[in-house]
N, C-alpha and C. Protein backbone atom coordinates (compact mmCIF):
# COMPACT_ATOMS: atom_id res chain seq x y z
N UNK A 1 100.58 113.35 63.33
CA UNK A 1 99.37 112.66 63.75
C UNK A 1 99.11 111.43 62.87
N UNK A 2 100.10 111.36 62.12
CA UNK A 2 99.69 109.84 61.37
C UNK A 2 99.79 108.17 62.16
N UNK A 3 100.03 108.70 63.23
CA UNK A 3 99.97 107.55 63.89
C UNK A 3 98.53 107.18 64.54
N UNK A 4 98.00 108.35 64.72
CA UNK A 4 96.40 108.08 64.54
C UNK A 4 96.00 107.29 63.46
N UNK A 5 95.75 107.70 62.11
CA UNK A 5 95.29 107.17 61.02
C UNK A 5 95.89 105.96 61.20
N UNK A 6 96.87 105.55 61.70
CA UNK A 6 97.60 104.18 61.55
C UNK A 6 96.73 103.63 62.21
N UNK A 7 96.80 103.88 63.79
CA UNK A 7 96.02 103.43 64.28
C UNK A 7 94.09 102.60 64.18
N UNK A 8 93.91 104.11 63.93
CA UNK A 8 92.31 102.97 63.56
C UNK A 8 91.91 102.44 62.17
N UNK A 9 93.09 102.55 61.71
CA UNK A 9 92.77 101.76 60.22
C UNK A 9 93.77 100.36 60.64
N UNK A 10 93.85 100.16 61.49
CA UNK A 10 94.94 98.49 62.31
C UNK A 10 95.76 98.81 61.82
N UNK A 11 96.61 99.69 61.12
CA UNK A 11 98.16 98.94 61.09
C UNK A 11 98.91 100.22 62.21
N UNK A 12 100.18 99.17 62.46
CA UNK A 12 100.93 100.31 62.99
C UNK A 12 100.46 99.66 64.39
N UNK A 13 101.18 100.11 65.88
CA UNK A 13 101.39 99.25 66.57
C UNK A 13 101.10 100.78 67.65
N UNK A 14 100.59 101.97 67.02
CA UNK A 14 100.07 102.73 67.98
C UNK A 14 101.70 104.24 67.69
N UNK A 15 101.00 104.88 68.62
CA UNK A 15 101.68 105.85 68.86
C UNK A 15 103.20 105.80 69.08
N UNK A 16 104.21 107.00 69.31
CA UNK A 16 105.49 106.62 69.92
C UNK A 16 105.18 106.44 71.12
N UNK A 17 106.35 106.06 72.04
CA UNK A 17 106.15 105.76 73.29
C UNK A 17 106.52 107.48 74.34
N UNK A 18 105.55 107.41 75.15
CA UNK A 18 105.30 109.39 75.94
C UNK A 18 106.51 109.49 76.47
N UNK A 19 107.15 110.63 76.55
CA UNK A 19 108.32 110.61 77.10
C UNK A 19 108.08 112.14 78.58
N UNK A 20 109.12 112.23 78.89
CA UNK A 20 109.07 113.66 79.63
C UNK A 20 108.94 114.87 78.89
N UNK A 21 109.12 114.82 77.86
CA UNK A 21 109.39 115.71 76.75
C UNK A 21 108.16 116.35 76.13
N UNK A 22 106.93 115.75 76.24
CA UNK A 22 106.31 115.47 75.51
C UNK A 22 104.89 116.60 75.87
N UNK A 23 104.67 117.30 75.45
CA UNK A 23 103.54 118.45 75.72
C UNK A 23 102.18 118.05 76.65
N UNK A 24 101.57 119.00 77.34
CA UNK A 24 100.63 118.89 77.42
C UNK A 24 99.41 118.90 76.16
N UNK A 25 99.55 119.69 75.34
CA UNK A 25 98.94 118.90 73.72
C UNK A 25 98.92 117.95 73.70
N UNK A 26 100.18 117.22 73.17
CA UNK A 26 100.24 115.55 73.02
C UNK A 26 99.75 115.49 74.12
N UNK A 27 100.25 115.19 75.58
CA UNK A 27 98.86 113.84 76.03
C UNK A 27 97.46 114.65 76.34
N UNK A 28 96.92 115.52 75.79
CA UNK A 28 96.08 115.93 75.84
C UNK A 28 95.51 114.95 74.52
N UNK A 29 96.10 115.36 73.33
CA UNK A 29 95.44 114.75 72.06
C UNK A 29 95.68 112.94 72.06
N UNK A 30 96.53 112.43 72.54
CA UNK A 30 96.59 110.87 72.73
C UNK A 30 95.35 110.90 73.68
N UNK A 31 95.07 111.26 75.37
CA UNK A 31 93.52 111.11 75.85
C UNK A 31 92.45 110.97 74.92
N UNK A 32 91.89 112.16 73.88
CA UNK A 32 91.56 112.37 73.21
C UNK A 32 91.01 110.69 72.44
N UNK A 33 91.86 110.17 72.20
CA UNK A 33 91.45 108.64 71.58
C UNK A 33 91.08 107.42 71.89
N UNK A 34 90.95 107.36 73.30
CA UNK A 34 90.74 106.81 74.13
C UNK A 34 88.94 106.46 73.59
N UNK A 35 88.61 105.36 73.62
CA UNK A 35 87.00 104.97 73.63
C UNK A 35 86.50 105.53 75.00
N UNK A 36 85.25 105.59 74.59
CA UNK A 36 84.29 105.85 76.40
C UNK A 36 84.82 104.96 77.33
N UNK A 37 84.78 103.62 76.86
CA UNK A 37 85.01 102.36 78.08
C UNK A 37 86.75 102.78 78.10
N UNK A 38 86.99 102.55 77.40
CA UNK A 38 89.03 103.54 77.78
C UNK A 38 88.71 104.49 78.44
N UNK A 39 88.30 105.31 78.30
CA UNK A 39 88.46 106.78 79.31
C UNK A 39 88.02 106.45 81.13
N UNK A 40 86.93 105.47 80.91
CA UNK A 40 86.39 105.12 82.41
C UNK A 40 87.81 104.76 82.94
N UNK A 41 88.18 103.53 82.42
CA UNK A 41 88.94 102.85 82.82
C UNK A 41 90.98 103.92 83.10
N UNK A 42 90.38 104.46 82.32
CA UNK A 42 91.68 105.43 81.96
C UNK A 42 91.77 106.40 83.60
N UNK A 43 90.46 106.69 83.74
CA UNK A 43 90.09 107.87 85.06
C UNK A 43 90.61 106.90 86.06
N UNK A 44 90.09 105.41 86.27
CA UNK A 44 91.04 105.23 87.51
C UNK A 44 92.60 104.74 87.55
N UNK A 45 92.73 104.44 86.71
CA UNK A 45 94.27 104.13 86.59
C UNK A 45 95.46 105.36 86.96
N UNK A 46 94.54 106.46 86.53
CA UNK A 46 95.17 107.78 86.48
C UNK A 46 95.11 108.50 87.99
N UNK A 47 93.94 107.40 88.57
CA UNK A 47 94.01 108.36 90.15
C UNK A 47 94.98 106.93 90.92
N UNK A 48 95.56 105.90 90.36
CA UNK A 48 96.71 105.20 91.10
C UNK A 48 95.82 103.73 91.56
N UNK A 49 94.80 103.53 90.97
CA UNK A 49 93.81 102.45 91.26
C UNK A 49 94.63 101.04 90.43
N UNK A 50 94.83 100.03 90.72
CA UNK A 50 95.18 98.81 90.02
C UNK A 50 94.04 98.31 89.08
N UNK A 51 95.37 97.91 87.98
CA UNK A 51 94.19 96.97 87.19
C UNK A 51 93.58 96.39 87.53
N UNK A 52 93.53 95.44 88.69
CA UNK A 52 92.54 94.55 89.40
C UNK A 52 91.43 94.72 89.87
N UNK A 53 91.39 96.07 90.89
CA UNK A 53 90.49 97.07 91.12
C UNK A 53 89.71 97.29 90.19
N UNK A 54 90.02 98.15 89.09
CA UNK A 54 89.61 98.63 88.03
C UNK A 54 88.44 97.74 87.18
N UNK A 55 88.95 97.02 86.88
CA UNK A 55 88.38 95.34 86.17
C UNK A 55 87.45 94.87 87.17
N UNK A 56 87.29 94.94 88.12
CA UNK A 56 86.11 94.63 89.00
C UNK A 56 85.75 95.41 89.05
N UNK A 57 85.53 96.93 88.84
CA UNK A 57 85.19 98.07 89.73
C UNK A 57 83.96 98.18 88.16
N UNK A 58 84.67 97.91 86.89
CA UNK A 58 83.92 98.26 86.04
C UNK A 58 83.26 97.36 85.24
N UNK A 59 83.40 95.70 86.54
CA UNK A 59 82.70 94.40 85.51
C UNK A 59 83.11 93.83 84.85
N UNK A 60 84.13 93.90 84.66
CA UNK A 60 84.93 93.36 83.11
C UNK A 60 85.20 91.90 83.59
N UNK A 61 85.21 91.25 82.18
CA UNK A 61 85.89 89.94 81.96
C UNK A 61 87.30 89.99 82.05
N UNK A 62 87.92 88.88 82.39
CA UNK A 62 89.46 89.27 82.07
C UNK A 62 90.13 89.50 80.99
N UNK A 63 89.36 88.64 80.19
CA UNK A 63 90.04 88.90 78.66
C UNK A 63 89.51 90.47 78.22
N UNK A 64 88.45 90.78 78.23
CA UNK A 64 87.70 92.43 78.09
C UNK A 64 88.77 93.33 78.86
N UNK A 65 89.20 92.93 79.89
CA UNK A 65 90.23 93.80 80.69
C UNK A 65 91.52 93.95 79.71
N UNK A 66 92.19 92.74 79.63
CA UNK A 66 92.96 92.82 78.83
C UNK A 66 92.89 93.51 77.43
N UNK A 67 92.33 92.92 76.93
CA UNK A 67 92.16 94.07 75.64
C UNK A 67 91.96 95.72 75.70
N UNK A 68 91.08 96.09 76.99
CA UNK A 68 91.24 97.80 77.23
C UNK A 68 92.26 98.14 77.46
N UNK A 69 93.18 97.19 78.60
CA UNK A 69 94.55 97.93 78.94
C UNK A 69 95.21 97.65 78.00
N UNK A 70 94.92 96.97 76.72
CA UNK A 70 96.48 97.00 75.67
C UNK A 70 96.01 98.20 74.64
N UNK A 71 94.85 98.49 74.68
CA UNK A 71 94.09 99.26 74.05
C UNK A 71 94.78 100.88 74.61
N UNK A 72 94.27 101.19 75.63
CA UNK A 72 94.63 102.28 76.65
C UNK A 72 96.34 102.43 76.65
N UNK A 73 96.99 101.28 76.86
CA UNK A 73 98.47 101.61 77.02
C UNK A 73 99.25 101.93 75.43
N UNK A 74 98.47 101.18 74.18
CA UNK A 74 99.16 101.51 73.09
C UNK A 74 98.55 103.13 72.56
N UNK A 75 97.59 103.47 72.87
CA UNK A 75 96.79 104.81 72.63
C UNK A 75 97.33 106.47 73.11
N UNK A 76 97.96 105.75 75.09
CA UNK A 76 98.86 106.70 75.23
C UNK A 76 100.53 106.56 75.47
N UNK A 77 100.70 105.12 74.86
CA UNK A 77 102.17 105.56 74.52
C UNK A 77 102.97 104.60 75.84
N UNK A 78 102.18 104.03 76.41
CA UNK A 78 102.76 103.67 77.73
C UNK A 78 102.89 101.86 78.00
N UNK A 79 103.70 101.27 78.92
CA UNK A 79 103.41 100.17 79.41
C UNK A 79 103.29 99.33 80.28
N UNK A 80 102.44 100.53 81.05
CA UNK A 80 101.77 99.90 82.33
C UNK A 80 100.64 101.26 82.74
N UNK A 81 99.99 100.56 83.82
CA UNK A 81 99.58 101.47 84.54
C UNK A 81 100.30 102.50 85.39
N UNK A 82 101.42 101.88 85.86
CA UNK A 82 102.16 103.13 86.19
C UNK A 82 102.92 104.04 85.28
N UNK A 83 103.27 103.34 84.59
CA UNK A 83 103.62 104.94 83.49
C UNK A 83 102.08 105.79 83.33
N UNK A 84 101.62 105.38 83.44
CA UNK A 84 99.96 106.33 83.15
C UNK A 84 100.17 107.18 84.43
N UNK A 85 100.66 106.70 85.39
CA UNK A 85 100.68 107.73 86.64
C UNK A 85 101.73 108.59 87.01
N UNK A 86 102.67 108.18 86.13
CA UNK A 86 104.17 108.55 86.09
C UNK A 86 103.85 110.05 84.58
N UNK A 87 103.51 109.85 83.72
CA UNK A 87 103.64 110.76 82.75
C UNK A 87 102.33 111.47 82.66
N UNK A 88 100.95 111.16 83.10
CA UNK A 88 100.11 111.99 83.35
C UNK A 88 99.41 112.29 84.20
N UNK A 89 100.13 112.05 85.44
CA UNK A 89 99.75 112.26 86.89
C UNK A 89 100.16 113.06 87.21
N UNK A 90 99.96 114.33 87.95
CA UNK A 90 100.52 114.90 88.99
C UNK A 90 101.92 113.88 90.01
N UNK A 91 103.17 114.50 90.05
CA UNK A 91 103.76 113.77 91.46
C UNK A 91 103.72 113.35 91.92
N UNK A 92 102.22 114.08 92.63
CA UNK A 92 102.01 113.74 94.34
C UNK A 92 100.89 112.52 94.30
N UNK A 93 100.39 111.99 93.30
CA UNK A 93 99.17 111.10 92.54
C UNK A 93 100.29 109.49 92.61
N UNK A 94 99.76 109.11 94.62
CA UNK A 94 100.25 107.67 94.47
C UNK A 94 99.57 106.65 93.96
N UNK A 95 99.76 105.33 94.24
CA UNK A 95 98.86 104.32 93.90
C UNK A 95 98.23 104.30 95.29
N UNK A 96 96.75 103.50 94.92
CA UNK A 96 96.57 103.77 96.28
C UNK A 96 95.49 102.24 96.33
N UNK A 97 95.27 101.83 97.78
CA UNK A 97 94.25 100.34 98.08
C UNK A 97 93.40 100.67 97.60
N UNK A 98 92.51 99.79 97.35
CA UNK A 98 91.16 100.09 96.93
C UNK A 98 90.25 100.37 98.26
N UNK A 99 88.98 100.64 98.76
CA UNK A 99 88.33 101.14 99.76
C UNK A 99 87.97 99.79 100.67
N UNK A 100 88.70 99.86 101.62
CA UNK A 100 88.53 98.50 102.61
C UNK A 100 89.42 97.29 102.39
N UNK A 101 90.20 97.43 101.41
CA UNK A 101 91.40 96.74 101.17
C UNK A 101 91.85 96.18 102.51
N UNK A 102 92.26 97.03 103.29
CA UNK A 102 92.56 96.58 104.80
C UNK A 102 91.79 95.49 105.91
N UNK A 103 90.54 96.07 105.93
CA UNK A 103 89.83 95.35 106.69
C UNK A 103 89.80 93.67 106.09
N UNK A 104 89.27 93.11 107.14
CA UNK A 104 89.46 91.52 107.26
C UNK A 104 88.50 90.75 106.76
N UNK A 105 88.72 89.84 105.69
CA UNK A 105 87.96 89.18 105.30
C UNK A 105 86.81 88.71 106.37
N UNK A 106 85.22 88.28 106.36
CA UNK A 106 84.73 87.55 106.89
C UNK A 106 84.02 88.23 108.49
N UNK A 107 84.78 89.55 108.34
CA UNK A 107 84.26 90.83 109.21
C UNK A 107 84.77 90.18 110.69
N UNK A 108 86.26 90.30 110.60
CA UNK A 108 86.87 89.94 111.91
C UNK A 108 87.18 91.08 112.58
């Protein structure tokens, strides 16, 4: 766990990177470190929602975006949002549109 201590004392570049290998403990205890505004943001990434989505969904600036997802991806080990869905998703947990994605701009 010294990659914690690394962590919020800045040095150190975060955790190892999650593998298949890797317990439900570990990413139980990497979640675990996640800030409140990480964990929001963490819940939809994890149900297959895009960063884009996400970042609007929760207000964010872009640069504020950016910094959670480098925040969130060095915390659990990952580098992207889909590895977040790939190593602590269920399988069957696709990406998915956001709600009305489909329908037509301008209500055609």
């Amino acid at each position: 766990m010294a990659w914690i201590q690394r962590l919020f004392s800045g040095k150190g570049a975060g955790p190892p990177h999650i593998s298949e290998n890797n317990t439900v403990d570990e990413k139980s205890r990497r979640i675990a470190t996640l800030s409140d505004e990480e964990l929001e943001a963490y819940k939809w990434l994890f149900k297959g929602y895009s960063e884009a989505w996400t970042t609007e969904t929760l207000g964010l600036e872009k640069q504020d975006a950016k910094r959670l997802y480098i925040g969130i991806y060095r915390k659990l080990g990952v580098g992207s949002s889909r590895e977040i869905v790939h190593y602590y998703a269920p399988r069957e947990v696709k990406f998915v549109k956001p709600p009305g994605a489909d329908k037509k701009k301008g209500g055609e």
